[in-house]
Protein backbone atom coordinates (compact mmCIF):
# COMPACT_ATOMS: atom_id res chain seq x y z
CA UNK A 1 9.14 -4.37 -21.72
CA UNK A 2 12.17 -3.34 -18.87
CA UNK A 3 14.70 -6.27 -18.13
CA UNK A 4 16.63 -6.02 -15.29
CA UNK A 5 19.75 -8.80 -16.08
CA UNK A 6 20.80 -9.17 -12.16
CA UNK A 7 17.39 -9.99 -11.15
CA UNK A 8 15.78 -10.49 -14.55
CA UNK A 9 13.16 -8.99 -14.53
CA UNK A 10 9.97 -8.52 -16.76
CA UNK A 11 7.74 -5.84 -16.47
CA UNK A 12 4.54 -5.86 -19.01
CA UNK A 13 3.66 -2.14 -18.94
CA UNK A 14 3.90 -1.38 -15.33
CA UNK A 15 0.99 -3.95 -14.75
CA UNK A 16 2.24 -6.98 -14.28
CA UNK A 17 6.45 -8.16 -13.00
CA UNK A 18 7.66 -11.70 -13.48
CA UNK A 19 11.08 -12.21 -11.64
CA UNK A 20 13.74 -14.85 -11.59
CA UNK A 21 16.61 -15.36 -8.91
CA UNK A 22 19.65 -17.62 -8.65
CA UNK A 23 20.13 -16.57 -4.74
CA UNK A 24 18.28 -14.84 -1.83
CA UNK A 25 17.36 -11.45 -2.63
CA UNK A 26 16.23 -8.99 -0.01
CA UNK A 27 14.20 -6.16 -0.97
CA UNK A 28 11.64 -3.50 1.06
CA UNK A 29 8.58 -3.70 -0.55
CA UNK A 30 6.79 -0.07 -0.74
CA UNK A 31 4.13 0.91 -3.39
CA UNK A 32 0.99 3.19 -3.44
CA UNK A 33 -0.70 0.14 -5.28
CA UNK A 34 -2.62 -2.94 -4.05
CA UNK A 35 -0.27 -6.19 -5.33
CA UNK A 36 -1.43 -9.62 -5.93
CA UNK A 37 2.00 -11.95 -5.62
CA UNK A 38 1.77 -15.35 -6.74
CA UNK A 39 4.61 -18.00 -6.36
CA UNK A 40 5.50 -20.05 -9.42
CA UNK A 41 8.44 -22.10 -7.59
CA UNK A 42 10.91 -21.13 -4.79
CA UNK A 43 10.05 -19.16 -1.66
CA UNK A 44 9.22 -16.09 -0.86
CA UNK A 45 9.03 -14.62 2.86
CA UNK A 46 7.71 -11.52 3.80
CA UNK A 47 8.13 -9.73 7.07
CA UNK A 48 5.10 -7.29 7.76
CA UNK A 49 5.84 -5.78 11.58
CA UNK A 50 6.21 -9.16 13.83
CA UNK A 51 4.55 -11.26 11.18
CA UNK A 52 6.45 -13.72 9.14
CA UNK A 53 3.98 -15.07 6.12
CA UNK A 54 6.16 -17.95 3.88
CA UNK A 55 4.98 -18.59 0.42
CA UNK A 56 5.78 -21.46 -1.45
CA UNK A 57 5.20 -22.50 -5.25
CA UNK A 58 1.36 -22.37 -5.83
CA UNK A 59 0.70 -20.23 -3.29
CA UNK A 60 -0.63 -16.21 -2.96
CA UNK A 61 -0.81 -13.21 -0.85
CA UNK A 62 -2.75 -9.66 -1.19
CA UNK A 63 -0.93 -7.00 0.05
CA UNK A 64 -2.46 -3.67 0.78
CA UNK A 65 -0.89 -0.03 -1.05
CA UNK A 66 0.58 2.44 1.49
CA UNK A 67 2.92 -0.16 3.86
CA UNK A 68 6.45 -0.81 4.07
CA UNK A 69 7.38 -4.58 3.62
CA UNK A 70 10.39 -6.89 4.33
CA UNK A 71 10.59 -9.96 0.97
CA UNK A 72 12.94 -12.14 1.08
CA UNK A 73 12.69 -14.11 -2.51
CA UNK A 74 14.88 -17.34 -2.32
CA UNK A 75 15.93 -20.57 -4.41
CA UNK A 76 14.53 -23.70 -2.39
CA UNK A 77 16.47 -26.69 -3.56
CA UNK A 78 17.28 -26.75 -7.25
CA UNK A 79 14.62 -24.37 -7.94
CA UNK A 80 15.30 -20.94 -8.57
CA UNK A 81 12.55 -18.39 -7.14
CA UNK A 82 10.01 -17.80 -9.84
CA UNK A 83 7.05 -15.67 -9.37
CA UNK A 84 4.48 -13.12 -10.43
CA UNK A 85 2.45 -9.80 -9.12
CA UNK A 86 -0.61 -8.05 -10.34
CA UNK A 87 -0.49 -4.47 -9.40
CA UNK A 88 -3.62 -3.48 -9.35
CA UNK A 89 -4.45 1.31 -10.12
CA UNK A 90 -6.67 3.04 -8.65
CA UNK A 91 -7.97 3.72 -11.50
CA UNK A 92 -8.54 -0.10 -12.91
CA UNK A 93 -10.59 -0.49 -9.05
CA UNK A 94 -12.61 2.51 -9.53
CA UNK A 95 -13.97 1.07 -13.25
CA UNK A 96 -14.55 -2.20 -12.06
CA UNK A 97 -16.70 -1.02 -9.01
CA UNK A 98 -18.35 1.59 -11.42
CA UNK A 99 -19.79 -1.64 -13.51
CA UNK A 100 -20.46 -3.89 -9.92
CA UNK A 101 -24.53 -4.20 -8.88
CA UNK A 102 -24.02 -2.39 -5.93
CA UNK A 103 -27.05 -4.41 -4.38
CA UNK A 104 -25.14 -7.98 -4.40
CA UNK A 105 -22.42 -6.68 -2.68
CA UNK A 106 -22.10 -7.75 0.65
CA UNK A 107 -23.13 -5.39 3.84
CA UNK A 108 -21.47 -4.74 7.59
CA UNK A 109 -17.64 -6.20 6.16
CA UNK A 110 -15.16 -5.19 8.80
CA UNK A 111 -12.56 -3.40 7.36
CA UNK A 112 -9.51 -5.67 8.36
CA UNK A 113 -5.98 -4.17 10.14
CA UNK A 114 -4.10 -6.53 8.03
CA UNK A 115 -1.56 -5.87 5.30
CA UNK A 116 -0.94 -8.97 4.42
CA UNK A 117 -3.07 -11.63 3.41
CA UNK A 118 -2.06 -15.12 2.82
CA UNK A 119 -4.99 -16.72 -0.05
CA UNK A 120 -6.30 -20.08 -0.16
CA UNK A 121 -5.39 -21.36 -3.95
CA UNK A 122 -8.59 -21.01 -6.00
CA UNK A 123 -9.28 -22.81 -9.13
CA UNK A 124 -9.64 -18.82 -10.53
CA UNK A 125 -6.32 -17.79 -9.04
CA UNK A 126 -4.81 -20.86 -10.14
CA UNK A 127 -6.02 -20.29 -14.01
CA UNK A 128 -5.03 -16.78 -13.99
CA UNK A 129 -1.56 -16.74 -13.17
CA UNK A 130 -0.92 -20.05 -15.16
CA UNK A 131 -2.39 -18.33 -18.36
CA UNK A 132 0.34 -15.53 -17.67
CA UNK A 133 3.13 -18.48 -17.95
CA UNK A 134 4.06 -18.16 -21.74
CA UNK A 135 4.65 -14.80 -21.39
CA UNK A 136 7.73 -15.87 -18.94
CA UNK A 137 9.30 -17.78 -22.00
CA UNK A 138 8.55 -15.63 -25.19
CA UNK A 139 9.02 -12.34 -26.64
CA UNK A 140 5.58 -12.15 -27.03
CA UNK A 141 4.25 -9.13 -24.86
CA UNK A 142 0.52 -9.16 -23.91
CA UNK A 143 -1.73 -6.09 -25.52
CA UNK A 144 -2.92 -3.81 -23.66
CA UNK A 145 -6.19 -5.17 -23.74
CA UNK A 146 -4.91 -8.51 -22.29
CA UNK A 147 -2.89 -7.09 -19.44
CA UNK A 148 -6.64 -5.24 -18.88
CA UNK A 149 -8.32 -8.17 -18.82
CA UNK A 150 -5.89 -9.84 -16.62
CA UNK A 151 -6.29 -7.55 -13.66
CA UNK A 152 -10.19 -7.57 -14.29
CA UNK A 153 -10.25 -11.48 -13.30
CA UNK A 154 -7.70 -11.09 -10.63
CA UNK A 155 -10.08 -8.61 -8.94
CA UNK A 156 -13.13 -11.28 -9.69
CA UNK A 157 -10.39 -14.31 -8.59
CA UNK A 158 -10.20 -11.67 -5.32
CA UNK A 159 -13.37 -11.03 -4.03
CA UNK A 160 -14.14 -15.00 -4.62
CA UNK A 161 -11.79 -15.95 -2.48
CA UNK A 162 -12.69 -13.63 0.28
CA UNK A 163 -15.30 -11.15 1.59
CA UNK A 164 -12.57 -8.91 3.61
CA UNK A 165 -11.25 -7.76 0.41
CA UNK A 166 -14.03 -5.74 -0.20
CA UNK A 167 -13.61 -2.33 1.87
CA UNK A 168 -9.70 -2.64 1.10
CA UNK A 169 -10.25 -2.73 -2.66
CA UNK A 170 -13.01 -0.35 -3.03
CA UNK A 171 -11.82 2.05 0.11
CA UNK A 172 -12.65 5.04 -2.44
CA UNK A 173 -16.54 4.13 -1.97
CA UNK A 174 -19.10 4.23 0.88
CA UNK A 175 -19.22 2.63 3.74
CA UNK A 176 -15.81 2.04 3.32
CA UNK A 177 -13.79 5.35 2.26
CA UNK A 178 -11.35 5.98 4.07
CA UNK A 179 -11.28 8.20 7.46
CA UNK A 180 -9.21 11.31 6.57
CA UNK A 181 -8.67 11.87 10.40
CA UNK A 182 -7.96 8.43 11.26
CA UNK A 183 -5.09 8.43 8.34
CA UNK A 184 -3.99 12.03 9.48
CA UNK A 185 -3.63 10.52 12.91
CA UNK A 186 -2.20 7.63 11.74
CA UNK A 187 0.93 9.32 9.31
CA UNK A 188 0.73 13.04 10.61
CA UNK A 189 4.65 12.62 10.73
CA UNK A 190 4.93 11.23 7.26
CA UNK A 191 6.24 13.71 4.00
CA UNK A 192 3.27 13.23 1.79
CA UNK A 193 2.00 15.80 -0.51
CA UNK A 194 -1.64 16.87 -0.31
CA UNK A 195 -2.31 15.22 -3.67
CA UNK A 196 -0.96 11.63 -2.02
CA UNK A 197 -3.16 12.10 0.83
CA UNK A 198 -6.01 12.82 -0.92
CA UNK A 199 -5.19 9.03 -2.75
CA UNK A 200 -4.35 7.60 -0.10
CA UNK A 201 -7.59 8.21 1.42
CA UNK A 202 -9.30 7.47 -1.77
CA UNK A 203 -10.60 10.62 -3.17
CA UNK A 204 -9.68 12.93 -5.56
CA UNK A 205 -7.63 16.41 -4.32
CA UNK A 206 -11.00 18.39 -5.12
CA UNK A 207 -13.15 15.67 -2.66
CA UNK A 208 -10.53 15.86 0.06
CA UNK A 209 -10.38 19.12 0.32
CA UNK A 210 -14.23 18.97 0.09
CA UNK A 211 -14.74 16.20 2.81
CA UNK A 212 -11.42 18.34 5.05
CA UNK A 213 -13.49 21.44 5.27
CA UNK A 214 -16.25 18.90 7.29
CA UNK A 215 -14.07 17.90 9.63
CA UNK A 216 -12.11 20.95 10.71
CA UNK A 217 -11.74 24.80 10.08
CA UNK A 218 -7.87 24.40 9.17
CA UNK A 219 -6.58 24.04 6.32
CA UNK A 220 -4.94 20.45 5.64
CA UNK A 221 -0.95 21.72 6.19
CA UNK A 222 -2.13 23.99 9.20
CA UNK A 223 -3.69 21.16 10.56
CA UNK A 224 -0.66 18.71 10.40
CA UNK A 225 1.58 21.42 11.54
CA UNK A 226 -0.71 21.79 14.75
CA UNK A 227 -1.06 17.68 15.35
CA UNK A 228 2.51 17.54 14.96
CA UNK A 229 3.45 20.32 17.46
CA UNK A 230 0.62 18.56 19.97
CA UNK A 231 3.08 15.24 19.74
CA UNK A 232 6.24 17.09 20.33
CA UNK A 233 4.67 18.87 22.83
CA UNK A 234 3.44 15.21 24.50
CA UNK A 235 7.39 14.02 23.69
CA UNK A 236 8.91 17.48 25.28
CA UNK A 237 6.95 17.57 28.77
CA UNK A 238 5.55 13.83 29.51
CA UNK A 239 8.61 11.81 28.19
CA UNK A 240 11.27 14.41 28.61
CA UNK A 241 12.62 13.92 24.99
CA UNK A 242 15.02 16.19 24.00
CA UNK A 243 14.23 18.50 21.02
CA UNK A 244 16.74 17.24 18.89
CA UNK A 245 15.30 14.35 18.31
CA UNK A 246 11.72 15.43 18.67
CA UNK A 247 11.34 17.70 16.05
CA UNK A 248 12.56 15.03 13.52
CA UNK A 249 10.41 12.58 14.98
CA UNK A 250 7.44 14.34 14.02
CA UNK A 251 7.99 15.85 11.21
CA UNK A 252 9.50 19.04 10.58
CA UNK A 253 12.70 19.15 8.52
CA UNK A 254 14.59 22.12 10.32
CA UNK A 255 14.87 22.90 14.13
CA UNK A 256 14.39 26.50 13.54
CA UNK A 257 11.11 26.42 11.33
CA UNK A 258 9.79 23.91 14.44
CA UNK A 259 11.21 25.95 17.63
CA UNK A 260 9.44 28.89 15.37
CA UNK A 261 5.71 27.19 14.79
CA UNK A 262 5.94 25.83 18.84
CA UNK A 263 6.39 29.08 20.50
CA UNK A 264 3.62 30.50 18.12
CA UNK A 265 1.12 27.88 18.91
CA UNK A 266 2.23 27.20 23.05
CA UNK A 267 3.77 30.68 23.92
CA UNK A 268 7.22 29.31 24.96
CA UNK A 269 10.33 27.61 23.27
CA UNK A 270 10.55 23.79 22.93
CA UNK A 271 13.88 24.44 24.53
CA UNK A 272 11.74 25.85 27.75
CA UNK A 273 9.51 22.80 28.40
């Protein structure tokens, strides 16, 4: 158990986080794992692009791994903020799916553009989080088994409350896996390892290189390097950037190692467009 005394903070193994404020905190929410947050009393606001979703005590949202959120977690009234998450591994989703009947599951779900999802209470999500409540007041911490059981009803409390949930929770599986192009495309400019794309997109490092070698004769890094020289290229000649700023934008960490890689792959300097 980790206690933070400024925000006071509880965090159960990594699995679950209860937190307590006096005052409006401001944080960026970032994390490579699916959270369920669920508001005991207070408010919390988060700001996802030019959305603004408002919880309030009793509610819930589901937001998606891999996206960088504004929360705002605030006292309303005499109550201070008060609330809980479920964070939910990859490898808790891919045991639970293992164990689904794969023929009950519903067919043709959309796979939503959404990061955010604000739930209707559900007599499951309501009986989850409130059997987490003594755990707020004690020095009792849950076993390991508990916390495991936890997240196995939050994924049941989940899908019950809605069908969309499905391709973003099991995005490791067919139909749903992840595009590797579409997320190349997507976060070409991005610092990510080839072991955190390979998560990202659901799959082990072994299966993404696998499933790469389908899609193109480059390797994975070649392949960035060339989509990110195509944008600056796109930035250089049709906007009339200036390199100084291009290079950054997409990507590369140095001017030199970038004026080096565009004159190999266009012939001429950056500098010459």
């Amino acid at each position: 158990m980790q206690q933070d005394n400024s925000l006071k903070t509880i965090a159960y193994s990594g699995i679950f986080l209860s937190c307590f404020s006096d005052y409006s905190e401001k944080c960026i929410h970032a994390t490579p794992e699916h959270v369920l947050v669920y508001l005991y009393s207070g408010e919390q606001v988060i700001e996802d692009r030019n959305r603004k979703i408002t919880l309030q005590a009793g509610e819930c949202a589901f937001i998606r791994r891999d996206h960088r959120l504004k929360m705002y977690k605030n006292s309303k009234g005499e109550d201070l903020y008060k609330g809980i998450s479920l964070t939910f591994k990859r490898s808790v989703l891919r045991e639970f799916y293992s164990k689904m009947d794969k023929a009950e599951m519903p067919k043709d779900i959309a796979v939503s553009d959404d990061y955010v999802f604000k739930l209707q209470p559900t007599p499951a999500i309501e009986s989850l989080f409130q059997s987490l409540t003594p755990y707020f007041d004690s020095n009792v911490k849950p076993t390991e088994g508990v916390i495991h059981l936890k997240l196995l009803e939050g994924i049941y409390a989940l899908l019950n409350t809605t069908e969309q949930l499905y391709p973003i929770l099991f995005d490791f599986a067919e139909p749903w896996k992840v595009d590797i192009l579409e997320f190349l495309n997507e976060n070409y400019a991005d610092e990510l390892t080839m072991e955190q794309i390979a998560s990202f997109t659901g799959r082990s490092l072994a299966t993404f290189k696998r499933d790469f070698k389908k899609i193109s004769n480059l390797t994975p890094q070649k392949w960035l390097i060339k989509r990110r020289l195509e944008a600056a290229y796109v930035k250089l000649k049709d906007e009339g950037r200036k390199v100084q700023d291009v290079y950054v934008e997409v990507g590369f960490k140095n001017p030199s190692h970038f004026s080096t890689s565009f004159k190999k792959q266009y012939g001429i300097s950056p500098t010459d467009i």
